[in-house]
C-alpha atoms as a PDB file:
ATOM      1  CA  UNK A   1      17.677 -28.039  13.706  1.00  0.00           C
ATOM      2  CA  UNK A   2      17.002 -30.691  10.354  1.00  0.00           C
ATOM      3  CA  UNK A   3      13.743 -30.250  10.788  1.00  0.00           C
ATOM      4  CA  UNK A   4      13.935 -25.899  11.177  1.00  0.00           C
ATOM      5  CA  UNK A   5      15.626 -26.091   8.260  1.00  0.00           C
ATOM      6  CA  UNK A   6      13.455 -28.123   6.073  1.00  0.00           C
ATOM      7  CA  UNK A   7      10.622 -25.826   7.134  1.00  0.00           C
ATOM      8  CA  UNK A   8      12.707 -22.641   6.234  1.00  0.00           C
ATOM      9  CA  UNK A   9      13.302 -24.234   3.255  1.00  0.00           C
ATOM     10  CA  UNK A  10       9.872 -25.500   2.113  1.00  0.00           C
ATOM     11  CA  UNK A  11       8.523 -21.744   3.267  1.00  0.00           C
ATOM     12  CA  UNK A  12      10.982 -20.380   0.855  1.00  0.00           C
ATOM     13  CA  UNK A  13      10.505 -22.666  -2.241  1.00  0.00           C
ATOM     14  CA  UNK A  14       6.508 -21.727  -1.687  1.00  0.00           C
ATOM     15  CA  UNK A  15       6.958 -18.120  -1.465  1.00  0.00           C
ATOM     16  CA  UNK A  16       9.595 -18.058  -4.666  1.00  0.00           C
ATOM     17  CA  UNK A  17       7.368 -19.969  -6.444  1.00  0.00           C
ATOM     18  CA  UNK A  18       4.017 -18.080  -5.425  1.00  0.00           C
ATOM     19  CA  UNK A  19       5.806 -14.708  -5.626  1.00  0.00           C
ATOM     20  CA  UNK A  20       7.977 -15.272  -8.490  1.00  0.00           C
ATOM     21  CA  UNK A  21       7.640 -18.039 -10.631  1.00  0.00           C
ATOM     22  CA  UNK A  22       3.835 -18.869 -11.557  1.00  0.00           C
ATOM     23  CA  UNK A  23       3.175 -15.358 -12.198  1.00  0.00           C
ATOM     24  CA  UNK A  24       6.075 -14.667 -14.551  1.00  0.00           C
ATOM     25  CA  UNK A  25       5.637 -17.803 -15.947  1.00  0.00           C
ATOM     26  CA  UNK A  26       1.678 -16.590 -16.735  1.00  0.00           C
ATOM     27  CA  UNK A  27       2.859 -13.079 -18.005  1.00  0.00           C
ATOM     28  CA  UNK A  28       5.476 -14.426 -20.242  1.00  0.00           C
ATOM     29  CA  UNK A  29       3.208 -17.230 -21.792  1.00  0.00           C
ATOM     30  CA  UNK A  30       0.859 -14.335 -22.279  1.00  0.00           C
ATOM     31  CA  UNK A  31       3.570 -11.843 -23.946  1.00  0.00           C
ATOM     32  CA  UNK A  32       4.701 -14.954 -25.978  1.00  0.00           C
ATOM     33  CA  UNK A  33       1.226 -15.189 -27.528  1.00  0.00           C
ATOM     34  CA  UNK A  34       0.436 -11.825 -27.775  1.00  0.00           C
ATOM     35  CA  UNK A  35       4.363 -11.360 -30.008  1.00  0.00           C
ATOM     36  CA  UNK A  36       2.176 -14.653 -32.190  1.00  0.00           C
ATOM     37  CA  UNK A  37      -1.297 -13.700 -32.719  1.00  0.00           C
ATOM     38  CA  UNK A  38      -1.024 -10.085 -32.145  1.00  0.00           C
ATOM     39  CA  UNK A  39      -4.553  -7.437 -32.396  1.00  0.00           C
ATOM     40  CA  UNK A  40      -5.043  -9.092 -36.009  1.00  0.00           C
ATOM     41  CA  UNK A  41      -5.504 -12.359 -34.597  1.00  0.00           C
ATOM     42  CA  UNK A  42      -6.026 -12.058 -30.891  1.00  0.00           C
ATOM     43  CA  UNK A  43      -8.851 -14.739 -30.375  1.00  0.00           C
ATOM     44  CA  UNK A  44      -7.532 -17.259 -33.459  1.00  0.00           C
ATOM     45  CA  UNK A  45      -6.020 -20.598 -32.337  1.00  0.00           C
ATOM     46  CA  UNK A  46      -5.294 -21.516 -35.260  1.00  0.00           C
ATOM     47  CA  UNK A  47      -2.672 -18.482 -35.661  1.00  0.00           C
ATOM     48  CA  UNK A  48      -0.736 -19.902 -32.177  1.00  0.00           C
ATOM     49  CA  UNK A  49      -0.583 -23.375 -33.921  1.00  0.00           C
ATOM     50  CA  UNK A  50       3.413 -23.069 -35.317  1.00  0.00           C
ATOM     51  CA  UNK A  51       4.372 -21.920 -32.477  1.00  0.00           C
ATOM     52  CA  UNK A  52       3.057 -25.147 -30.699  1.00  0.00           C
ATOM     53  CA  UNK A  53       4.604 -27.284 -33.072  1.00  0.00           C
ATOM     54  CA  UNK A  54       7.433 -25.674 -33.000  1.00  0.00           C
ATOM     55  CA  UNK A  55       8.020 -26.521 -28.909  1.00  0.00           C
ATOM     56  CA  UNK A  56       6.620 -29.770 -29.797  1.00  0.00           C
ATOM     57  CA  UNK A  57       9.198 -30.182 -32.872  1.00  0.00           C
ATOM     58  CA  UNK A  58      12.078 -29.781 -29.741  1.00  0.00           C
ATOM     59  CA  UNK A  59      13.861 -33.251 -29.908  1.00  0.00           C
ATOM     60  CA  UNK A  60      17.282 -32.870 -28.538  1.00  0.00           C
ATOM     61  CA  UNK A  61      17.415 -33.377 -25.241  1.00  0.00           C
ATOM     62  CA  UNK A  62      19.883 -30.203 -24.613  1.00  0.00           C
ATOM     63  CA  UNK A  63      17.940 -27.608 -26.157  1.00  0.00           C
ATOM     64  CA  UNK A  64      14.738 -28.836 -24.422  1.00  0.00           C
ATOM     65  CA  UNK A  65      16.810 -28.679 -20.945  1.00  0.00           C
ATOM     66  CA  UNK A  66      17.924 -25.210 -22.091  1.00  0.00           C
ATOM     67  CA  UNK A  67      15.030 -24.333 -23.402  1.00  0.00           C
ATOM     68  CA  UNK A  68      12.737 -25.133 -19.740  1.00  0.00           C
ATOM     69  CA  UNK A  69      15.725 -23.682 -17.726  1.00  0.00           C
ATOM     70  CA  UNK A  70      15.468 -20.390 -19.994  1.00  0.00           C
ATOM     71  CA  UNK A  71      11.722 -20.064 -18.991  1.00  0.00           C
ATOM     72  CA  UNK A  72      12.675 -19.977 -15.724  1.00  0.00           C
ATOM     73  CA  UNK A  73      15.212 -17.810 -15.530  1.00  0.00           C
ATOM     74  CA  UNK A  74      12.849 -15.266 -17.609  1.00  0.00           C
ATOM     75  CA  UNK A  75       9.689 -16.144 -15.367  1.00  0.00           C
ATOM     76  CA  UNK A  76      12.154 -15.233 -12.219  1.00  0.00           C
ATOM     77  CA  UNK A  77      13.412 -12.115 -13.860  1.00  0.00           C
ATOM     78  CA  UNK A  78       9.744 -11.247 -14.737  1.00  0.00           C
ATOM     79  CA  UNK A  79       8.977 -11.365 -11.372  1.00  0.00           C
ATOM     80  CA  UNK A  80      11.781  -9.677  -9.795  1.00  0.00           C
ATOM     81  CA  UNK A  81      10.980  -7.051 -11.977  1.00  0.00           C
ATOM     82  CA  UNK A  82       7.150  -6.775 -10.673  1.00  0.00           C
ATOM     83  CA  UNK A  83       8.714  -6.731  -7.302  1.00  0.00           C
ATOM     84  CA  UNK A  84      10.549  -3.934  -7.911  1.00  0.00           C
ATOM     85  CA  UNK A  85       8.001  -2.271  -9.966  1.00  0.00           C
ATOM     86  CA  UNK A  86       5.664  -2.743  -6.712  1.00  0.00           C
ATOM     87  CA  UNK A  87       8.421  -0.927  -4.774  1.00  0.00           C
ATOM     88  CA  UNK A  88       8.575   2.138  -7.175  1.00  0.00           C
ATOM     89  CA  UNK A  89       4.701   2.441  -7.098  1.00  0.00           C
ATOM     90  CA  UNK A  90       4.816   2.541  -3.260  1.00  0.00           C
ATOM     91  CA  UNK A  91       7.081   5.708  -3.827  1.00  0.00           C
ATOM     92  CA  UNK A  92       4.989   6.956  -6.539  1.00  0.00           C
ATOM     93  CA  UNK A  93       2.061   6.996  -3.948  1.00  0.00           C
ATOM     94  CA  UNK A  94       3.482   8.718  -1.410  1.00  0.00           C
ATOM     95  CA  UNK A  95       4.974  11.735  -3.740  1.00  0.00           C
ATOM     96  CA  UNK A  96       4.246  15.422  -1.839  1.00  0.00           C
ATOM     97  CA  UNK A  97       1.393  17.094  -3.928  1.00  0.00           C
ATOM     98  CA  UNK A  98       3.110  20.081  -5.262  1.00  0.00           C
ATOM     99  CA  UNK A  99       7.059  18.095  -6.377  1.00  0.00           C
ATOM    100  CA  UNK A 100       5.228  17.933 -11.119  1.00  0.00           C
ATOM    101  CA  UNK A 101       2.497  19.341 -12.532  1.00  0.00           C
ATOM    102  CA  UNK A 102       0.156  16.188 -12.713  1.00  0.00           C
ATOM    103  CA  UNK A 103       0.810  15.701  -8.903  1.00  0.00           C
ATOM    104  CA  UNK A 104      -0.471  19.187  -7.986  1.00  0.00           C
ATOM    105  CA  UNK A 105      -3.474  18.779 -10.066  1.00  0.00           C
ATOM    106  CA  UNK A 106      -4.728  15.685  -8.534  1.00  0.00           C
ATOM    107  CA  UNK A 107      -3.946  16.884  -4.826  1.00  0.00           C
ATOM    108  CA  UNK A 108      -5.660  20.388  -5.648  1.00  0.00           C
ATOM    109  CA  UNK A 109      -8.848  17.884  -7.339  1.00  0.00           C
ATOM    110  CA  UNK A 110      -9.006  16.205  -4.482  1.00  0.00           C
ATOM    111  CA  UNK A 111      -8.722  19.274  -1.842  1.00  0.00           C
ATOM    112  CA  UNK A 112     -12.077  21.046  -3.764  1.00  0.00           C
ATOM    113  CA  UNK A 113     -13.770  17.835  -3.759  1.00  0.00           C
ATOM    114  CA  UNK A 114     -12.852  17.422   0.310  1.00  0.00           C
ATOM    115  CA  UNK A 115     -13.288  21.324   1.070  1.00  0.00           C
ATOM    116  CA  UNK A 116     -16.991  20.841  -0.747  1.00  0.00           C
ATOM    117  CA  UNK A 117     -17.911  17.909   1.788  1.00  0.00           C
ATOM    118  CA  UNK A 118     -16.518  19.556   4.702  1.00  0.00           C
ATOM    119  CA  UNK A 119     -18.212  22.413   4.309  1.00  0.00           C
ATOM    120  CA  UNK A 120     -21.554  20.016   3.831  1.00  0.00           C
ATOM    121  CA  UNK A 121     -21.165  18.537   7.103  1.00  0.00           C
ATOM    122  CA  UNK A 122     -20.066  22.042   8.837  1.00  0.00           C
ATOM    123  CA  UNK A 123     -23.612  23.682   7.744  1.00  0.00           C
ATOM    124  CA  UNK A 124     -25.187  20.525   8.489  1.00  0.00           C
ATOM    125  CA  UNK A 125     -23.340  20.518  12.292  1.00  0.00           C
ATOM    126  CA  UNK A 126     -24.607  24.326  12.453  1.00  0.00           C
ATOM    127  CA  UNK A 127     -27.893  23.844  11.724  1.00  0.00           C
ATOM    128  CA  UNK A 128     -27.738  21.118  14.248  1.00  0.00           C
ATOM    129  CA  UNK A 129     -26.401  23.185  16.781  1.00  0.00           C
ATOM    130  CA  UNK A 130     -29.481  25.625  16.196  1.00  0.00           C
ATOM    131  CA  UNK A 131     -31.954  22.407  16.639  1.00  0.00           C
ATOM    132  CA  UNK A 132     -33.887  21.389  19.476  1.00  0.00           C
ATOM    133  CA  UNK A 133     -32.031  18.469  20.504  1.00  0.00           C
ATOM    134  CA  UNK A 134     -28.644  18.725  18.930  1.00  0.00           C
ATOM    135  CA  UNK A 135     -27.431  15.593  20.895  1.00  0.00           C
ATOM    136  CA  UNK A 136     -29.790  13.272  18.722  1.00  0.00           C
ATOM    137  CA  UNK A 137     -29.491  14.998  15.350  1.00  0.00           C
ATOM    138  CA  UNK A 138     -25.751  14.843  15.702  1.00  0.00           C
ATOM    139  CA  UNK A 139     -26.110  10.955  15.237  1.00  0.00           C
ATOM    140  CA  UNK A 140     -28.717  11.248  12.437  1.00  0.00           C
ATOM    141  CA  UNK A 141     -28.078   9.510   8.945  1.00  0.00           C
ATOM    142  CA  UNK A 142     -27.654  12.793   6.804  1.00  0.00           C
ATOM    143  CA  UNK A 143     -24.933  14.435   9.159  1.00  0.00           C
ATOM    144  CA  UNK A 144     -23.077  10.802   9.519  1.00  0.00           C
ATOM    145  CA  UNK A 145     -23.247  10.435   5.555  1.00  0.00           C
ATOM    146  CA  UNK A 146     -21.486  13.819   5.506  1.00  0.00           C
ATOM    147  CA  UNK A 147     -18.691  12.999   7.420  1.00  0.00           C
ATOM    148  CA  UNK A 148     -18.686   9.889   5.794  1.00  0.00           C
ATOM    149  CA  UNK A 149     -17.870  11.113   2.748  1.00  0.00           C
ATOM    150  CA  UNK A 150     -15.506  13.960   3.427  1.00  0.00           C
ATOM    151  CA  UNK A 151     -13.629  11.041   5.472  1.00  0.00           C
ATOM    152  CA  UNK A 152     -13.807   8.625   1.897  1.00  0.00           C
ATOM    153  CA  UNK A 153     -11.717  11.273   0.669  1.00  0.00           C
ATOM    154  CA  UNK A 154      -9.439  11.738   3.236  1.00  0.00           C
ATOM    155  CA  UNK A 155      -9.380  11.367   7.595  1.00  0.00           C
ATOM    156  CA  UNK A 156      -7.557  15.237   6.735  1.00  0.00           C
ATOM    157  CA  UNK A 157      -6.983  17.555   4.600  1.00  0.00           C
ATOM    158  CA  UNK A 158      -5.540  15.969   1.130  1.00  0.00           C
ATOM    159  CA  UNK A 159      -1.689  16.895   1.191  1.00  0.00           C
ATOM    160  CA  UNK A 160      -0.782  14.310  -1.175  1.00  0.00           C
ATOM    161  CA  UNK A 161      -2.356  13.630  -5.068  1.00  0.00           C
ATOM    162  CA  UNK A 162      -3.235   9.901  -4.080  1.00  0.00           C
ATOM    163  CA  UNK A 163      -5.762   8.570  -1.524  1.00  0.00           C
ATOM    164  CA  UNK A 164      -2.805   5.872  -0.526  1.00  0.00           C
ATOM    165  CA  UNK A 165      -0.110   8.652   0.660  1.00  0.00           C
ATOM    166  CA  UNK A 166      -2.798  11.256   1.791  1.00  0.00           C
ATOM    167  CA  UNK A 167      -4.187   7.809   4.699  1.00  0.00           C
ATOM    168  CA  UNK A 168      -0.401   7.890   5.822  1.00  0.00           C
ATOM    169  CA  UNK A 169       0.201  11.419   5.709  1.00  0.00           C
ATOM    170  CA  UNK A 170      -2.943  11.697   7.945  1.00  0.00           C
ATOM    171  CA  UNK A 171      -2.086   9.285  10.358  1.00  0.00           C
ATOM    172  CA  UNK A 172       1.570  11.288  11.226  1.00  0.00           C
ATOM    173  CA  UNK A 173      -1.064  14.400  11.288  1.00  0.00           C
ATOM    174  CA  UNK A 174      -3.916  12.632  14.293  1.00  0.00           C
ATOM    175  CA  UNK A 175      -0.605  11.368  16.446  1.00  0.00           C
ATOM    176  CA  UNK A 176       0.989  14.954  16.163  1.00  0.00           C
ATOM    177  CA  UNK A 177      -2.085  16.398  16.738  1.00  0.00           C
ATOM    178  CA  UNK A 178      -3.005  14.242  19.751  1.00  0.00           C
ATOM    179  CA  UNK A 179       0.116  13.537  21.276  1.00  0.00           C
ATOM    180  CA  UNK A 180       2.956  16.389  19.990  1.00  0.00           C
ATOM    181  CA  UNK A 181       5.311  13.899  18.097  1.00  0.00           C
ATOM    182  CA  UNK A 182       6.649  13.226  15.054  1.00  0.00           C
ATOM    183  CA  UNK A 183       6.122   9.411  14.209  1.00  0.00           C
ATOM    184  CA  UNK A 184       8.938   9.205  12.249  1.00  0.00           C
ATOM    185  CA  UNK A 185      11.458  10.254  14.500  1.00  0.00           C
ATOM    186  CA  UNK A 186       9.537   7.886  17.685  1.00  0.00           C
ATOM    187  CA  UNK A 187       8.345   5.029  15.685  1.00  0.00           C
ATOM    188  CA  UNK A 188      11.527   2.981  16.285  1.00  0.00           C
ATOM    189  CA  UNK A 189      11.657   3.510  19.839  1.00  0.00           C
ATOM    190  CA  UNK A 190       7.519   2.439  19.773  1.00  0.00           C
ATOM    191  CA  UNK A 191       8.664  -0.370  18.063  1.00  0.00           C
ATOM    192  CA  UNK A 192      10.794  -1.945  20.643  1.00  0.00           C
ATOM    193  CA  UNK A 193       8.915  -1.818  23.371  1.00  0.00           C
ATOM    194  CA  UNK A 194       5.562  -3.191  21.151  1.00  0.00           C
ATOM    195  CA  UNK A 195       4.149  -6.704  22.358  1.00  0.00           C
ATOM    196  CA  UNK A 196       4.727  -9.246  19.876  1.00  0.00           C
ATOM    197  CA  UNK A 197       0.940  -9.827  19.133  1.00  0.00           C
ATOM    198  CA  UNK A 198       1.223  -5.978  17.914  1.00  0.00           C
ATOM    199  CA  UNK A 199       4.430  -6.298  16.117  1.00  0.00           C
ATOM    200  CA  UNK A 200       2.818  -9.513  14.602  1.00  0.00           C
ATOM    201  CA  UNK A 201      -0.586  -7.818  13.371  1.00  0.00           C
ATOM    202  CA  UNK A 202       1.981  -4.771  12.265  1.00  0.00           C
ATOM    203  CA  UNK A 203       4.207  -6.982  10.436  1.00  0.00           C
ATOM    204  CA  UNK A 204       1.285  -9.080   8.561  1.00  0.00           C
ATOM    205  CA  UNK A 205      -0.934  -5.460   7.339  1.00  0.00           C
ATOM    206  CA  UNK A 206       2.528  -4.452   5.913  1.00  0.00           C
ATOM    207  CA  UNK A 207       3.005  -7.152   3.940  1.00  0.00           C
ATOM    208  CA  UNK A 208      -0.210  -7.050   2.685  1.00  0.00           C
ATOM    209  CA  UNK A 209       0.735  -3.452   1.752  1.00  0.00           C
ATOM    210  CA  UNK A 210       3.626  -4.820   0.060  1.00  0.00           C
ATOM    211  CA  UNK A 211       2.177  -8.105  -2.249  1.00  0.00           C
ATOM    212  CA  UNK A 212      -1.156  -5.797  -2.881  1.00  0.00           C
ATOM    213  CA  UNK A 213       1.163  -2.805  -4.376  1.00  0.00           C
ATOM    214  CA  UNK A 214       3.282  -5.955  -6.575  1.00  0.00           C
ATOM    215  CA  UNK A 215      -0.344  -7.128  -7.766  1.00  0.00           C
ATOM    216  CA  UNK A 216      -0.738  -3.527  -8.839  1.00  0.00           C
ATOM    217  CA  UNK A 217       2.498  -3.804 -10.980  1.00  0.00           C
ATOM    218  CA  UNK A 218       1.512  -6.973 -12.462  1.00  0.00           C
ATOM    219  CA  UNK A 219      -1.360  -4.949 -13.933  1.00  0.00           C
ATOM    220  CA  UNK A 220       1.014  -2.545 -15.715  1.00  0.00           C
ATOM    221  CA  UNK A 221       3.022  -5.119 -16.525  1.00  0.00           C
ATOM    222  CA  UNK A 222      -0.066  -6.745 -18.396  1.00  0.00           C
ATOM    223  CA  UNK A 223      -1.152  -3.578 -19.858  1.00  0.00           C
ATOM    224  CA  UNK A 224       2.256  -3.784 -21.870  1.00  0.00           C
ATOM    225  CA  UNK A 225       1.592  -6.609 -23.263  1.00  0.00           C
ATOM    226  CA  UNK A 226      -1.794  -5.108 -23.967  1.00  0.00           C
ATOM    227  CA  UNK A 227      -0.935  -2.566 -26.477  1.00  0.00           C
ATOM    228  CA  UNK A 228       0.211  -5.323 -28.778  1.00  0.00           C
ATOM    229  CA  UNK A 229      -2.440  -8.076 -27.922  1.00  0.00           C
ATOM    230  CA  UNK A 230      -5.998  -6.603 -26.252  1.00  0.00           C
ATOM    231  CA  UNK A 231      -7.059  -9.396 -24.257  1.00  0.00           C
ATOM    232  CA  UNK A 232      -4.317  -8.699 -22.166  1.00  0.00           C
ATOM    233  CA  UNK A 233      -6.103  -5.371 -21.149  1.00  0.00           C
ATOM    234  CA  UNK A 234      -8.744  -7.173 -19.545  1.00  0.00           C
ATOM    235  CA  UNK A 235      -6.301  -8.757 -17.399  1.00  0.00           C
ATOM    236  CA  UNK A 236      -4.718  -5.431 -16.590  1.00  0.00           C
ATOM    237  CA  UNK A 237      -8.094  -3.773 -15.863  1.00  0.00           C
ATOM    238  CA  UNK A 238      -9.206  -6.832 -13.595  1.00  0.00           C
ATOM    239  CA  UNK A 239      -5.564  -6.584 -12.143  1.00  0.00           C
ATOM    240  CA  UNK A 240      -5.669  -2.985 -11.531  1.00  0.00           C
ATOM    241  CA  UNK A 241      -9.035  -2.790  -9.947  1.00  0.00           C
ATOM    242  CA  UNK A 242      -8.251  -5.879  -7.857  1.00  0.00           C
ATOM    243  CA  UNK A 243      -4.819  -4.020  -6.538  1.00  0.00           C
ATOM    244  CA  UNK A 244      -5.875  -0.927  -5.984  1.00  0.00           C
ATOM    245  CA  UNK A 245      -8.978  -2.037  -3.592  1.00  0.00           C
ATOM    246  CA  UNK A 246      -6.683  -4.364  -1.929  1.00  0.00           C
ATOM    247  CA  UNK A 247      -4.048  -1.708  -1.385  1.00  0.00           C
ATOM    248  CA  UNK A 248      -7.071   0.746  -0.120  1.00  0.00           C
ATOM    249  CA  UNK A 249      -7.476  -1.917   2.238  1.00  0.00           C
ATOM    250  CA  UNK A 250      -4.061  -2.807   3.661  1.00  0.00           C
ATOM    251  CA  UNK A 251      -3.076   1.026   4.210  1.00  0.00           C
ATOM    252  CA  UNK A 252      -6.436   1.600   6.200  1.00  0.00           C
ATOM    253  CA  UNK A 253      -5.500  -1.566   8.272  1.00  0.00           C
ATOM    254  CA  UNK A 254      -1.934  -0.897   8.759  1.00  0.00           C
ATOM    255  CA  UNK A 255      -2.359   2.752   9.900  1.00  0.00           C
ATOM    256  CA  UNK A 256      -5.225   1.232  12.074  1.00  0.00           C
ATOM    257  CA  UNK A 257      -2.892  -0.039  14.107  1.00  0.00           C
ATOM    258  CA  UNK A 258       0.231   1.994  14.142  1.00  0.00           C
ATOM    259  CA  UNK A 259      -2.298   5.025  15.970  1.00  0.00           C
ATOM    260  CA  UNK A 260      -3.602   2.470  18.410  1.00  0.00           C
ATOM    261  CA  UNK A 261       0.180   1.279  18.748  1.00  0.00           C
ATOM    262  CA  UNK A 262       0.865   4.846  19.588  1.00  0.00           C
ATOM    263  CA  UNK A 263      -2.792   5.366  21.930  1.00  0.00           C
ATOM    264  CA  UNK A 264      -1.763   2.016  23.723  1.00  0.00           C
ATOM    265  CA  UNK A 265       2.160   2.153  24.121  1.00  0.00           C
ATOM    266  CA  UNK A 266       3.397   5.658  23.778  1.00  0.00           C
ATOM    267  CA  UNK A 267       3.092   5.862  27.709  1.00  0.00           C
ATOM    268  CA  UNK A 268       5.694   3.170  27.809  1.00  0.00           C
ATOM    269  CA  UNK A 269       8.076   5.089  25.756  1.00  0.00           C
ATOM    270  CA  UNK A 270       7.829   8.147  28.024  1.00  0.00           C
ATOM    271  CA  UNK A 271       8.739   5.778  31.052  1.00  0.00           C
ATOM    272  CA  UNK A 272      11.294   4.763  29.415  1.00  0.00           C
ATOM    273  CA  UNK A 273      13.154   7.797  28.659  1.00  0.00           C
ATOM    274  CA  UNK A 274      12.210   9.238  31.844  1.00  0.00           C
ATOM    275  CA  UNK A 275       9.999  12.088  30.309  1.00  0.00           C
ATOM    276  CA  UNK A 276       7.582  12.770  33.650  1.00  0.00           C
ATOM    277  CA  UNK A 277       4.212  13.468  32.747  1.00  0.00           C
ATOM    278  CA  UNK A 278       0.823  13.242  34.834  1.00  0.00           C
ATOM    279  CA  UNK A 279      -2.158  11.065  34.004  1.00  0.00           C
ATOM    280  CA  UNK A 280      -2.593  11.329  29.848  1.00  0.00           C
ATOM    281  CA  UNK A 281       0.182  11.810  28.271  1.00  0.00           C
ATOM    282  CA  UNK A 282      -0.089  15.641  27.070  1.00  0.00           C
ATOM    283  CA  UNK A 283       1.174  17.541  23.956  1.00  0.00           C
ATOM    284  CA  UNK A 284       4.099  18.687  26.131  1.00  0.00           C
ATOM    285  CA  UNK A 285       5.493  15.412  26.870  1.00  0.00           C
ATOM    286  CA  UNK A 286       5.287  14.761  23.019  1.00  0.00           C
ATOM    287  CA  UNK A 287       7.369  17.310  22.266  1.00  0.00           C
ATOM    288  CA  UNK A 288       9.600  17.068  25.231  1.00  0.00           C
ATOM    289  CA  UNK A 289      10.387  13.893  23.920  1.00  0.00           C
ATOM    290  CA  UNK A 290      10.859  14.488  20.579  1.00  0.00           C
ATOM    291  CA  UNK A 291      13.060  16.749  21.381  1.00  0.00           C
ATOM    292  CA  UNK A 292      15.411  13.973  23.118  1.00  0.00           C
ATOM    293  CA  UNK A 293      15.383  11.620  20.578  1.00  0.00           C
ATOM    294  CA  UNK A 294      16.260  14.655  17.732  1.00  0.00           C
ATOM    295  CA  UNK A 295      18.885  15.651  20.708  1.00  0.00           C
ATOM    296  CA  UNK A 296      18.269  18.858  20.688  1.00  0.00           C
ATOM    297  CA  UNK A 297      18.022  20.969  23.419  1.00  0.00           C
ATOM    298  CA  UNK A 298      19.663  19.220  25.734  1.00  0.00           C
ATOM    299  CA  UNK A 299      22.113  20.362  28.194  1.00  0.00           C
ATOM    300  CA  UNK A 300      26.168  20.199  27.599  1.00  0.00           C
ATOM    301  CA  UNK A 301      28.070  17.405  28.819  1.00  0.00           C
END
């Protein structure tokens, strides 16, 4: 048990201080010398020497002590506050297209920009169908690029003004479609009866989700400090780009394997609730059972 508890321990020291501490220590030393040197100045050393001499000028041992303890508390708060940030921006992605103005206009940008490349690869797939051998022009480059593209923009069509919420949004749309449920209502009931290699893999893509959507916020964190100090723009542009690739990434992966949690498992949630079905599990079944776990429709006690 000494030993457990010296590992949960060290795990939690490195994660506080590789979560919350280095980086808001970074971002405040950067806001501290962007308050100093400010556009005028931005690349002058010689405008950040007072302030050195004035930490180096610190002899008392208290206000040193209070001094180093107030950097940390401010570091922590900083990133606490990216944290959060990260939290809001998950929201943010997953607004419904048509709730402001500026969220309609990107989901209706990026519906003409996926009807345009679906109806590319439909002409292409009809003059394919007119071909002499449709079976090997199917798998030709130009039709594949098609697809391709229409499915960069979204696996269906967009519903939501961000790439981020529309991969989500599509994956609840390819279950329902395939299977007749809602994921929401039958993902905790999946989740119980996952193996743990699956809950693992699950567990470790949301995560990702999570710290790539906080390095996001540390790029609009940065880009305040930017308006008063421009260097820090490059780090929020760097920070931004970084983020928003990485979140791409950890959404594709994550919904990746909650379908193949549902095209692997779903049968086992069936069995377990006694829904009968024969062979594949049909569109029936899915809605037969989620109609038991929404209770409705079920007979009177």
């Amino acid at each position: 048990m000494t030993a457990f508890l010296q590992q949960l321990g060290a795990r939690i020291v490195d994660r506080w201080l590789m979560n919350l501490l280095l980086p808001g220590l970074l971002w405040l030393c950067c806001a501290v010398v962007a308050a100093r040197l400010g556009w005028e100045h931005a690349v002058d050393p010689g405008a950040a020497e007072p302030l050195l001499r004035r930490f180096r000028d610190q002899r008392s041992t208290a206000q040193a002590v209070l001094l180093v303890a107030g950097v940390f508390g401010a570091a922590a708060a900083v990133g606490l506050a990216a944290i959060a940030l990260g939290a809001a921006l998950r929201r943010a992605w997953a607004l419904p297209g048509k709730s402001v103005a500026p969220t309609r206009w990107l989901r209706d940008r990026r519906r003409r920009r996926w009807d345009a490349a679906d109806r590319t690869a439909a002409r292409l797939r009809a003059e394919i169908l007119d071909a002499a051998d449709p079976s090997a022009a199917l798998m030709g480059p130009e039709y594949r690029d098609a697809l391709a593209k229409r499915d960069s923009i979204g696996l269906e069509r967009p519903q939501r003004p961000t790439w981020i919420g529309d991969r989500w949004t599509a994956t609840g749309t390819r279950i329902h479609r395939a299977y007749g449920l809602d994921l929401a209502v039958v993902w905790p009931r999946l989740w119980s009866v996952l193996p743990d290699v699956s809950r693992g893999d699950i567990a470790a893509a949301q995560l990702a989700y999570q710290e790539a959507s906080v390095l996001v916020s540390w790029a609009v964190l940065y880009g305040g400090v930017g308006l008063f100090w421009w260097p820090a723009l490059i780090v929020c542009v760097v920070l931004a780009v970084a983020g928003v690739l990485k979140t791409r990434d950890a959404i594709g992966s994550l919904c990746e394997l909650v379908e193949s949690a549902c095209d692997l498992y779903i049968h086992s949630v069936a069995e377990q609730l006694r829904v009968p079905y024969e062979g594949q599990l049909t569109t029936e079944a899915g809605r037969a059972i989620g109609a038991l776990l929404r209770r409705k429709d079920l007979p009177p006690v």
